[in-house]
C-alpha atoms as a PDB file:
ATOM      1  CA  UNK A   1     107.326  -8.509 -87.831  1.00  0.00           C
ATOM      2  CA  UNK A   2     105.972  -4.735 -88.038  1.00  0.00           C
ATOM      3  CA  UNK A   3     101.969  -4.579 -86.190  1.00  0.00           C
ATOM      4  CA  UNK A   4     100.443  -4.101 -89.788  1.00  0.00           C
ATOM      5  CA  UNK A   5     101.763  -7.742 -90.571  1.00  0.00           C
ATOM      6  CA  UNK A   6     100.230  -9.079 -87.435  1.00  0.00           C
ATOM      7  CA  UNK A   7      96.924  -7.740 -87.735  1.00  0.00           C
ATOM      8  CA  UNK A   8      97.065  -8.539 -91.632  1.00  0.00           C
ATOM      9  CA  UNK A   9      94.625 -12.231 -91.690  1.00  0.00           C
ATOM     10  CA  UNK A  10      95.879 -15.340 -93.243  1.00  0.00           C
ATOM     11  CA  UNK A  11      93.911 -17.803 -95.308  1.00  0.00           C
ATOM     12  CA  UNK A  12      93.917 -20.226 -92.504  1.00  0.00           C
ATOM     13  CA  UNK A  13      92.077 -16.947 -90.271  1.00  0.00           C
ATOM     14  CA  UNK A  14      89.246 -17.318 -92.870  1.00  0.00           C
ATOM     15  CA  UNK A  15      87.024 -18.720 -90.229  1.00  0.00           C
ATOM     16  CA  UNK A  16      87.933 -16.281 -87.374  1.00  0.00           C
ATOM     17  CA  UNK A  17      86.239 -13.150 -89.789  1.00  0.00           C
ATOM     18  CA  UNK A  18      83.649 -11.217 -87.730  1.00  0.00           C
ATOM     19  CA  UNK A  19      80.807 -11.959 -90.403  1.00  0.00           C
ATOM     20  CA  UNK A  20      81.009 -15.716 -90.340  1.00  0.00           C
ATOM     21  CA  UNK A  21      81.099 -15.497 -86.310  1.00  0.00           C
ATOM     22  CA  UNK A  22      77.304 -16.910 -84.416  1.00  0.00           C
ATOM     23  CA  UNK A  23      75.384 -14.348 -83.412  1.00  0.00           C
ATOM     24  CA  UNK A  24      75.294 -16.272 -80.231  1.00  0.00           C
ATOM     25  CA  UNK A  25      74.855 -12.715 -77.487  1.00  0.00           C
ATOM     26  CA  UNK A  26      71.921 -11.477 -80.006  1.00  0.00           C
ATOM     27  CA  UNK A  27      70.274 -14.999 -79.653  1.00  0.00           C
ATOM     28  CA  UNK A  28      70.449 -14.847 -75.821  1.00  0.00           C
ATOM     29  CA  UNK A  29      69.129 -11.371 -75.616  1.00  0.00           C
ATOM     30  CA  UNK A  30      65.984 -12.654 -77.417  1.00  0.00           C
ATOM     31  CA  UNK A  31      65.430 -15.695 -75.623  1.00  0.00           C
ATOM     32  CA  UNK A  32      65.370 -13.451 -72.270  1.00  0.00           C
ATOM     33  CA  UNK A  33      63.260 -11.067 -73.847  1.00  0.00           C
ATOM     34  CA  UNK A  34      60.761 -13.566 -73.897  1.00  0.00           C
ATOM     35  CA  UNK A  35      60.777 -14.979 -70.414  1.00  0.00           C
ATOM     36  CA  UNK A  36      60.539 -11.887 -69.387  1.00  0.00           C
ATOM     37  CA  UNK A  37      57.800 -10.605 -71.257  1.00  0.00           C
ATOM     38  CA  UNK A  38      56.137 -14.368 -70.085  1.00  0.00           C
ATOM     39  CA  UNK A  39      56.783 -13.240 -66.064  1.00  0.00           C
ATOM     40  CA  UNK A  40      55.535 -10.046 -66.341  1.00  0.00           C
ATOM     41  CA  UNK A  41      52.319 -11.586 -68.273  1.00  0.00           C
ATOM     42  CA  UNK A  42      51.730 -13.725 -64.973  1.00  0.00           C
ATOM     43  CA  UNK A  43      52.501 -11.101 -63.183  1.00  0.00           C
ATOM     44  CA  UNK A  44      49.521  -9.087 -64.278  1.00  0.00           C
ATOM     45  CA  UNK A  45      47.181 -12.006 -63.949  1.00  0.00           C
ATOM     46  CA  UNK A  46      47.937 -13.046 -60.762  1.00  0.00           C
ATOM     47  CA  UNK A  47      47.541  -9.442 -59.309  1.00  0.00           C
ATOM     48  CA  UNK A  48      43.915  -9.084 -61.383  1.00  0.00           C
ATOM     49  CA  UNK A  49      42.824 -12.673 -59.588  1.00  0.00           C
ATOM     50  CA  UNK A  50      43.862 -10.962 -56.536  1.00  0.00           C
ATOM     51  CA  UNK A  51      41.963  -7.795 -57.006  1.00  0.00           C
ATOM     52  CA  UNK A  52      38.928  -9.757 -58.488  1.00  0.00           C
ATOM     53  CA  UNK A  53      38.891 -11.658 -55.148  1.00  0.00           C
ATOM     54  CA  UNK A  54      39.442  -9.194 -52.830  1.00  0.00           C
ATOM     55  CA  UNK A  55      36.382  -7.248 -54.442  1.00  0.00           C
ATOM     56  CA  UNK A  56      34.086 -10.371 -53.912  1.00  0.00           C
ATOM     57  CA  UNK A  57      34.734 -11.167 -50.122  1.00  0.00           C
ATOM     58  CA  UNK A  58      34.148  -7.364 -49.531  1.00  0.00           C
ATOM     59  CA  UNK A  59      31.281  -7.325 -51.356  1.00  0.00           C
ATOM     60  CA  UNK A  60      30.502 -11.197 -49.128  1.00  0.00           C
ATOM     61  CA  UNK A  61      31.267  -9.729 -45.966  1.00  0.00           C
ATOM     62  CA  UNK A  62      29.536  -6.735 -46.226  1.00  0.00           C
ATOM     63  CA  UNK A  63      25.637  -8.745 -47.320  1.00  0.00           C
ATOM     64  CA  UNK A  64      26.146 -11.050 -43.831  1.00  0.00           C
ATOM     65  CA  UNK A  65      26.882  -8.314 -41.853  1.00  0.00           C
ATOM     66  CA  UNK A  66      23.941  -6.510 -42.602  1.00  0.00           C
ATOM     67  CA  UNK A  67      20.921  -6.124 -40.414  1.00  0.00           C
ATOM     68  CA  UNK A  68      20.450  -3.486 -37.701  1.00  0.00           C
ATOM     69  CA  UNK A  69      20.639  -6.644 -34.288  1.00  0.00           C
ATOM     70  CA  UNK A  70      17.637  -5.313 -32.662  1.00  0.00           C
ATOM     71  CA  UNK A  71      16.148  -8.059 -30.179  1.00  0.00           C
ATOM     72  CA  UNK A  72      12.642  -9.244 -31.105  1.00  0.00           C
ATOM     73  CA  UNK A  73      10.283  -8.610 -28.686  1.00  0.00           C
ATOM     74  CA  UNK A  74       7.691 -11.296 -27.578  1.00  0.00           C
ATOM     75  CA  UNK A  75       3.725 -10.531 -28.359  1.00  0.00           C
ATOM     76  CA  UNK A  76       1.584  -9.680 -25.579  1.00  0.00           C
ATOM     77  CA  UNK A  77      -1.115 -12.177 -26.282  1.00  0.00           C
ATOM     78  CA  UNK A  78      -0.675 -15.857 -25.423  1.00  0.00           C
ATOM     79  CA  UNK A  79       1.829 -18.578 -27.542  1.00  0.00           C
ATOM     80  CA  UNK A  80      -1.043 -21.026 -27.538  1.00  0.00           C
ATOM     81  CA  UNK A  81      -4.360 -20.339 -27.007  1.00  0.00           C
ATOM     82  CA  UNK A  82      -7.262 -22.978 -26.025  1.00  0.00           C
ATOM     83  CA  UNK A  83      -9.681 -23.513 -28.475  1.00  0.00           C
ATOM     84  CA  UNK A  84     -13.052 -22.184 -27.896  1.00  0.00           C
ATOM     85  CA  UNK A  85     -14.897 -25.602 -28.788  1.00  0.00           C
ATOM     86  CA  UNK A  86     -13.681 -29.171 -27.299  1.00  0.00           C
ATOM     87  CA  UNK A  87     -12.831 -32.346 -29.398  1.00  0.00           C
ATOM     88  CA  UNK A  88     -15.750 -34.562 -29.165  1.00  0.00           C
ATOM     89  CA  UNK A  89     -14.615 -37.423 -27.376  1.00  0.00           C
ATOM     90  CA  UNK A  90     -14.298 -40.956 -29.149  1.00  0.00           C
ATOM     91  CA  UNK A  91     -13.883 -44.392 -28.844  1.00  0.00           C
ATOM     92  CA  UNK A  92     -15.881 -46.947 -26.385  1.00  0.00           C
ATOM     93  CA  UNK A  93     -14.242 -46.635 -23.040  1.00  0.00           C
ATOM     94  CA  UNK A  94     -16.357 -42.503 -22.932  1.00  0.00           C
ATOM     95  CA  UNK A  95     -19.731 -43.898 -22.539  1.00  0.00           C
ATOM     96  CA  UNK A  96     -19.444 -43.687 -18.340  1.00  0.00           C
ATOM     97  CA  UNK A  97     -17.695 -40.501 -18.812  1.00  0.00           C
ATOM     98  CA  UNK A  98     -20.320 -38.978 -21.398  1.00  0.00           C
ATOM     99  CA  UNK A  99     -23.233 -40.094 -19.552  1.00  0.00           C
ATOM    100  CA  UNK A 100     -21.902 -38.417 -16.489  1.00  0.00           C
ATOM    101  CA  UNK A 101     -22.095 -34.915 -19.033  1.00  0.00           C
ATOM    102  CA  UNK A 102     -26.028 -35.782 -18.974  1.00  0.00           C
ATOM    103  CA  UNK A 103     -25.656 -36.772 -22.919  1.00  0.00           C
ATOM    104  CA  UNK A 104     -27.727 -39.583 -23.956  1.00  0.00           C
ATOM    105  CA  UNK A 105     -25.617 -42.775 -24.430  1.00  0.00           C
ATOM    106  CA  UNK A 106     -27.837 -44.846 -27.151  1.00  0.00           C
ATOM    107  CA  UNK A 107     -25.871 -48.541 -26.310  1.00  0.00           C
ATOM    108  CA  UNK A 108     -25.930 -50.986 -29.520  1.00  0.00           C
ATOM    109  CA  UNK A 109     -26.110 -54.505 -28.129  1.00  0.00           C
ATOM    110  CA  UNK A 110     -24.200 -57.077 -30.589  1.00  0.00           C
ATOM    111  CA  UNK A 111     -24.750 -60.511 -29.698  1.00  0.00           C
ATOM    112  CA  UNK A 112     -22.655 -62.155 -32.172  1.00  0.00           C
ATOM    113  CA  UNK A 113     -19.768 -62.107 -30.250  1.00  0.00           C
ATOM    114  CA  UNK A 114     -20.456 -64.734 -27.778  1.00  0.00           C
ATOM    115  CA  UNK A 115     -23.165 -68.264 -27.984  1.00  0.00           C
ATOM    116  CA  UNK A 116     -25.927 -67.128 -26.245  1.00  0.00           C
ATOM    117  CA  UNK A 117     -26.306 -70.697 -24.444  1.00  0.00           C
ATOM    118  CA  UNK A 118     -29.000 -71.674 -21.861  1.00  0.00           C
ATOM    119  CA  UNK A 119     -27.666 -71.550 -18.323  1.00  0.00           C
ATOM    120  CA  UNK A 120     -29.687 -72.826 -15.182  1.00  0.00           C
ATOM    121  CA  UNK A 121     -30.391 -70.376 -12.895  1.00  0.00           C
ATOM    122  CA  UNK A 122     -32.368 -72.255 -10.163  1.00  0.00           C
ATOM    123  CA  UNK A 123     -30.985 -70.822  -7.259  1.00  0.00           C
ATOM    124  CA  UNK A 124     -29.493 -73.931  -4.608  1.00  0.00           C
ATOM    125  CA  UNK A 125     -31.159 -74.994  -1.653  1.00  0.00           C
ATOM    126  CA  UNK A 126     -30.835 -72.537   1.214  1.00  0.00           C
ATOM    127  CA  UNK A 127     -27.470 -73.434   2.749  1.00  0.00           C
ATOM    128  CA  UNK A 128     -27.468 -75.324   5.972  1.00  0.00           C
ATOM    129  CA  UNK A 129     -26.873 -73.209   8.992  1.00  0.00           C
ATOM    130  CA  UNK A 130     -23.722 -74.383  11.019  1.00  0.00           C
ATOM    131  CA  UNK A 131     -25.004 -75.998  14.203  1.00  0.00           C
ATOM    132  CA  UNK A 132     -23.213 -75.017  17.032  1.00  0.00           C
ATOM    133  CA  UNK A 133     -23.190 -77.619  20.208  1.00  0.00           C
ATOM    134  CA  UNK A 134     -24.932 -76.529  23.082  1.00  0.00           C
ATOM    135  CA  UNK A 135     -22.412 -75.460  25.983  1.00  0.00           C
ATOM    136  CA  UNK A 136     -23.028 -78.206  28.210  1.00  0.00           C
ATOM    137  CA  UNK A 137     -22.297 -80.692  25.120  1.00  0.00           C
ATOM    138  CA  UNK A 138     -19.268 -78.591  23.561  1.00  0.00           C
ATOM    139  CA  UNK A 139     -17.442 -79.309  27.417  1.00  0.00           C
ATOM    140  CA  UNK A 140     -14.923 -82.219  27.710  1.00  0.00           C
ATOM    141  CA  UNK A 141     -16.518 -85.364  29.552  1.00  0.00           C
ATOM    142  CA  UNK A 142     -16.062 -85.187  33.580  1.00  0.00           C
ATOM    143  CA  UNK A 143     -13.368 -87.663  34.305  1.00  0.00           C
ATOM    144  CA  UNK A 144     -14.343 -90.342  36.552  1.00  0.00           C
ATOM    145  CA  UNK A 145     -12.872 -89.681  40.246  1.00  0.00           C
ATOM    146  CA  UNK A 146     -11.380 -92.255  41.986  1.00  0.00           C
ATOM    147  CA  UNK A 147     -14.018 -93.733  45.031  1.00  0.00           C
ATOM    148  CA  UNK A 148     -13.057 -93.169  49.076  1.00  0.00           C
ATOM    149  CA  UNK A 149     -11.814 -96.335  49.773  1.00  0.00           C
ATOM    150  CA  UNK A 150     -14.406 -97.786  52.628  1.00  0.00           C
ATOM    151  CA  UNK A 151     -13.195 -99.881  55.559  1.00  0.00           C
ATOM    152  CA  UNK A 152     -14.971-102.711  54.658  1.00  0.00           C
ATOM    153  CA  UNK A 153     -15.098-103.265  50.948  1.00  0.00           C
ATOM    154  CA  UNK A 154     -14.239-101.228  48.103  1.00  0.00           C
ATOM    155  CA  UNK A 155     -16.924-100.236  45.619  1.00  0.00           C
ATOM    156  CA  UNK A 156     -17.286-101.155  42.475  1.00  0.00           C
ATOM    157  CA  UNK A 157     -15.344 -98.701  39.521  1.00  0.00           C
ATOM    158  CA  UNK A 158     -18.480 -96.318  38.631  1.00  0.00           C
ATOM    159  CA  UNK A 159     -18.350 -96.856  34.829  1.00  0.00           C
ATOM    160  CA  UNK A 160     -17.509 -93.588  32.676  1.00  0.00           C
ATOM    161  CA  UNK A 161     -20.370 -91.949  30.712  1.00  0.00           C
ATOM    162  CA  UNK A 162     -19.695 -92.073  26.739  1.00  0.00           C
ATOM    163  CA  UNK A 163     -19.454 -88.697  25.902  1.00  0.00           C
ATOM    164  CA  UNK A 164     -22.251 -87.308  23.775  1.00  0.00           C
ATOM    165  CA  UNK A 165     -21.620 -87.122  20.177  1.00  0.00           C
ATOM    166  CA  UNK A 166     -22.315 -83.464  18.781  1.00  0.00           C
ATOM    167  CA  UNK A 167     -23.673 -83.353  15.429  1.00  0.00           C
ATOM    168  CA  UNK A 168     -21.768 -82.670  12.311  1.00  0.00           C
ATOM    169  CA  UNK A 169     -20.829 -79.411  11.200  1.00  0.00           C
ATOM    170  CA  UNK A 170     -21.868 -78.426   7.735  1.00  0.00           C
ATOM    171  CA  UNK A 171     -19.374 -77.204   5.934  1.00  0.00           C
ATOM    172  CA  UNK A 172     -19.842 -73.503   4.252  1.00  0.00           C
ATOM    173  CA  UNK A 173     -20.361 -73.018   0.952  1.00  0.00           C
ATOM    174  CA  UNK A 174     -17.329 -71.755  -0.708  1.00  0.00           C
ATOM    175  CA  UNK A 175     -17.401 -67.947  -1.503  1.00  0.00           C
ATOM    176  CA  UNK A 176     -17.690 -67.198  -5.387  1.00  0.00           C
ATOM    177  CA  UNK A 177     -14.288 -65.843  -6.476  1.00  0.00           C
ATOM    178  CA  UNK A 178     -14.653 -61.617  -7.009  1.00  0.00           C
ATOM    179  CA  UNK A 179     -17.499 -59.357  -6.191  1.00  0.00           C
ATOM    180  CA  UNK A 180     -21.126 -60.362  -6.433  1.00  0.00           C
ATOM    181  CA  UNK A 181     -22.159 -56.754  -8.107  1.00  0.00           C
ATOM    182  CA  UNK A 182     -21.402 -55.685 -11.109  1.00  0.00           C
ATOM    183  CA  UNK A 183     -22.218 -51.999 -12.873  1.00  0.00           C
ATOM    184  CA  UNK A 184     -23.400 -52.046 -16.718  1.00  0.00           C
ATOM    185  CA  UNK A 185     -23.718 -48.426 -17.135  1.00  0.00           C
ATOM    186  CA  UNK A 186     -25.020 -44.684 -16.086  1.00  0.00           C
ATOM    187  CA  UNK A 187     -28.263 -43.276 -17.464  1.00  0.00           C
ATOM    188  CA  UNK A 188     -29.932 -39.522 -17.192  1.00  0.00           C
ATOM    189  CA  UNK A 189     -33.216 -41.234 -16.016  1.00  0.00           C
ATOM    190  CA  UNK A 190     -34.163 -44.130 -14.311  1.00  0.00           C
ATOM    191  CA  UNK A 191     -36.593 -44.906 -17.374  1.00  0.00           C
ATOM    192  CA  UNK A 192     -33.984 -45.554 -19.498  1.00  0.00           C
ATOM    193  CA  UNK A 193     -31.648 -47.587 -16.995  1.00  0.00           C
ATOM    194  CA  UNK A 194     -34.643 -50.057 -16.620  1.00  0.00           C
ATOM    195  CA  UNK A 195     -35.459 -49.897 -19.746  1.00  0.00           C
ATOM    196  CA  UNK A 196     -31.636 -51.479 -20.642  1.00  0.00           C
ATOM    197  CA  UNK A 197     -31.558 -53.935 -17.875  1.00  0.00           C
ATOM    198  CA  UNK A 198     -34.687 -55.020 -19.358  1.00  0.00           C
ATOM    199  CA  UNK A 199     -33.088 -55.601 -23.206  1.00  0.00           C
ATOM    200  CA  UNK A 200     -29.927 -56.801 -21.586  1.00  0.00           C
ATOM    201  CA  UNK A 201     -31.571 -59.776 -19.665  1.00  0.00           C
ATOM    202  CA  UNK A 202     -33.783 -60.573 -22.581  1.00  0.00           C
ATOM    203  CA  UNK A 203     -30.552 -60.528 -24.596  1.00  0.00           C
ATOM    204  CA  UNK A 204     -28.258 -62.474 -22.491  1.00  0.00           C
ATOM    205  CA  UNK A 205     -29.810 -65.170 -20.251  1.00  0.00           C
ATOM    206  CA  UNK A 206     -27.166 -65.438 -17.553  1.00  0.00           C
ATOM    207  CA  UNK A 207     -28.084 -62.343 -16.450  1.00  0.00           C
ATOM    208  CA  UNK A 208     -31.627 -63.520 -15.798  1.00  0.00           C
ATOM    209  CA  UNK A 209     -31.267 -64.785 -12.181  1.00  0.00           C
ATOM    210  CA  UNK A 210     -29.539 -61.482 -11.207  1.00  0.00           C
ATOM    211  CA  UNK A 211     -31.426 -58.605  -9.136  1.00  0.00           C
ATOM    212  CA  UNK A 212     -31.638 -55.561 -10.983  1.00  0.00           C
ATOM    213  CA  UNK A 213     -30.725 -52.236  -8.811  1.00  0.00           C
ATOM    214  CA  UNK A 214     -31.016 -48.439  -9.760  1.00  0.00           C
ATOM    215  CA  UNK A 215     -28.674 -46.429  -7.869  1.00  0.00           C
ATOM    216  CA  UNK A 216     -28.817 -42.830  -7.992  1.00  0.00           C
ATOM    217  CA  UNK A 217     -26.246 -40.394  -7.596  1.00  0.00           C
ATOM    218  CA  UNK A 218     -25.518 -37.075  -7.697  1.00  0.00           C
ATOM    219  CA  UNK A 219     -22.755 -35.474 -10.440  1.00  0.00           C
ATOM    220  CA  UNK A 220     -22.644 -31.807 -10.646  1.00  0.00           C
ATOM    221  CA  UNK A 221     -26.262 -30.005 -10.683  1.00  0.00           C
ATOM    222  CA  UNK A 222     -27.280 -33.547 -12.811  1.00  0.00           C
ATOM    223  CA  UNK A 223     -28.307 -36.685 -11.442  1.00  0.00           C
ATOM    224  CA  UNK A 224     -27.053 -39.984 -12.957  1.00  0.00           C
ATOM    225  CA  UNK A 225     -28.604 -43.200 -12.767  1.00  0.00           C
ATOM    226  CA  UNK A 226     -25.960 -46.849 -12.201  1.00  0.00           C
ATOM    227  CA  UNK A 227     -27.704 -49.633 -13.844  1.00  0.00           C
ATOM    228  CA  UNK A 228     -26.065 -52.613 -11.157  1.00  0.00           C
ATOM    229  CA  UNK A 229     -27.386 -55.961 -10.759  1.00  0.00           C
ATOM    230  CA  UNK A 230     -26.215 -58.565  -7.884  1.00  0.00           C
ATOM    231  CA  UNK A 231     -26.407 -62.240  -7.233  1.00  0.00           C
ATOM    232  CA  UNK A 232     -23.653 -63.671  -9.535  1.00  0.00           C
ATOM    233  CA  UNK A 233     -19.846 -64.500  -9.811  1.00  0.00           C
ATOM    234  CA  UNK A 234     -18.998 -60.625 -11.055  1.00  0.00           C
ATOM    235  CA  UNK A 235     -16.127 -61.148 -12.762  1.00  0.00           C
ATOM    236  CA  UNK A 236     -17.616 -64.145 -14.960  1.00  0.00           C
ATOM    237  CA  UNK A 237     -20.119 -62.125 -15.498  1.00  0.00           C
ATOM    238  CA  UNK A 238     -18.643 -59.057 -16.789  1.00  0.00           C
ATOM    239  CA  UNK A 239     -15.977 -61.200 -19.086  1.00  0.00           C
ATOM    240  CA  UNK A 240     -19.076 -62.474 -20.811  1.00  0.00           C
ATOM    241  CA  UNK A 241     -20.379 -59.332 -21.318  1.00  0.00           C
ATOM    242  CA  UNK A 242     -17.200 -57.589 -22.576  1.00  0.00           C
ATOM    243  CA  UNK A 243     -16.322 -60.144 -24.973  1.00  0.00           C
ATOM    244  CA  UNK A 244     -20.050 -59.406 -26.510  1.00  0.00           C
ATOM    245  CA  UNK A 245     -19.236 -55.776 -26.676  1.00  0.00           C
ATOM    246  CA  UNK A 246     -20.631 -54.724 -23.402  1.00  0.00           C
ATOM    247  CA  UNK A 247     -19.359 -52.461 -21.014  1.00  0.00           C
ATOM    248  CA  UNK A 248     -19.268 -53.922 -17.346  1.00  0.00           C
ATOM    249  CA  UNK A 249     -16.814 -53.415 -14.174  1.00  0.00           C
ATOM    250  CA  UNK A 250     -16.838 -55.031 -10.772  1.00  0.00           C
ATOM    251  CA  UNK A 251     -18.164 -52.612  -8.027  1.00  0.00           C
ATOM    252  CA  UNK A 252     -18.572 -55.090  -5.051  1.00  0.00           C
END
């Protein structure tokens, strides 16, 4: 069989013609056209997020970093400073301490927090001294030595003296539990110290049997006047008072 015969086609070649082939390679080359116009596409993008960020923490780094670090330098005058007028003082435990200033202390007396009940203030009998035995009587008695026997007859036994009975002792009178003196307050004048020992007494009638004293003393270039009194059980006294609203401490 010549070459022309060969390469002549049969009918049973009808499907092997060039024409009626797939276009399978021209399919392919279009389909990785694609993906790699898609890469490049993502390419591009990732590379402007990279610039876009890049640009950002410059422009980030750069606004903290500013500022020149110079130190700042204290002030010459005082942090704090004291103010120029005092906060009066308050509340009622200042009177002592304001009166000692010289101010006047105008004392409110409210009786409505204790019964102002009647309390006897007769004074007891004068206490019995302690008597004390005489010497002679405070000495045990002589015991009774035994006679010289005589030659003759013995003696009667000389009989023993009964020992003289000293007199009772009377018992002391029992000391009143605290101090006896108590101190109400501090005036600028003695006028005016009286002058509340006399409204307090009126006031409050266990302070009635108490002495009133005055004691002066000196505070500064001032002179302050204690209002005390004496005589009582100090630290009944001064309970009574502070539950009515009083002030009162034990000084002796």
């Amino acid at each position: 069989m010549t070459d022309y015969s060969r390469d002549r086609l049969g009918p049973d070649d009808e499907d092997r013609l060039p024409w009626l082939e797939p276009v399978e390679e021209e399919y392919e080359d279009g389909e990785g056209g694609n993906r790699r116009l898609m890469l490049w596409l993502g390419a591009a993008v990732l590379a402007l997020a990279l610039i876009v960020g890049g640009f950002l923490w410059i422009r980030g780094s750069d606004k903290a970093a500013s500022g020149n670090g110079a130190l700042i330098e204290a002030p010459d005058s005082y942090y704090k400073e004291r103010p120029s007028e005092e906060a009066p003082a308050t509340g009622d435990d200042q009177i002592v301490y304001s009166a000692s200033k010289g101010n006047e202390v105008e004392s409110v007396i409210d009786t409505s927090g204790t019964a102002e009940t009647p309390v006897n203030i007769d004074r007891p009998a004068a206490e019995t001294r302690a008597v004390t035995p005489p010497p002679a009587a405070a000495k045990t008695a002589p015991t009774a030595t035994k006679p010289a026997t005589p030659a003759v007859a013995p003696p009667k036994p000389v009989a023993k003296p009964a020992a003289p009975k000293s007199a009772p002792v009377a018992e002391p009178a029992a000391p009143a539990s605290g101090g006896s003196t108590i101190q109400i307050g501090a005036f600028s004048s003695e006028a005016k110290a009286k002058a509340a020992w006399k409204t307090l007494s009126g006031r409050f009638s266990f302070l009635a049997g108490l002495t009133e004293l005055v004691v002066p003393v000196q505070s500064g270039e001032k002179t302050l006047y204690r209002l005390r009194a004496s005589g009582g059980n100090a630290g009944d006294i001064c309970g009574r008072l502070r539950t009515a609203g009083e002030s009162c401490s034990v000084v002796g």
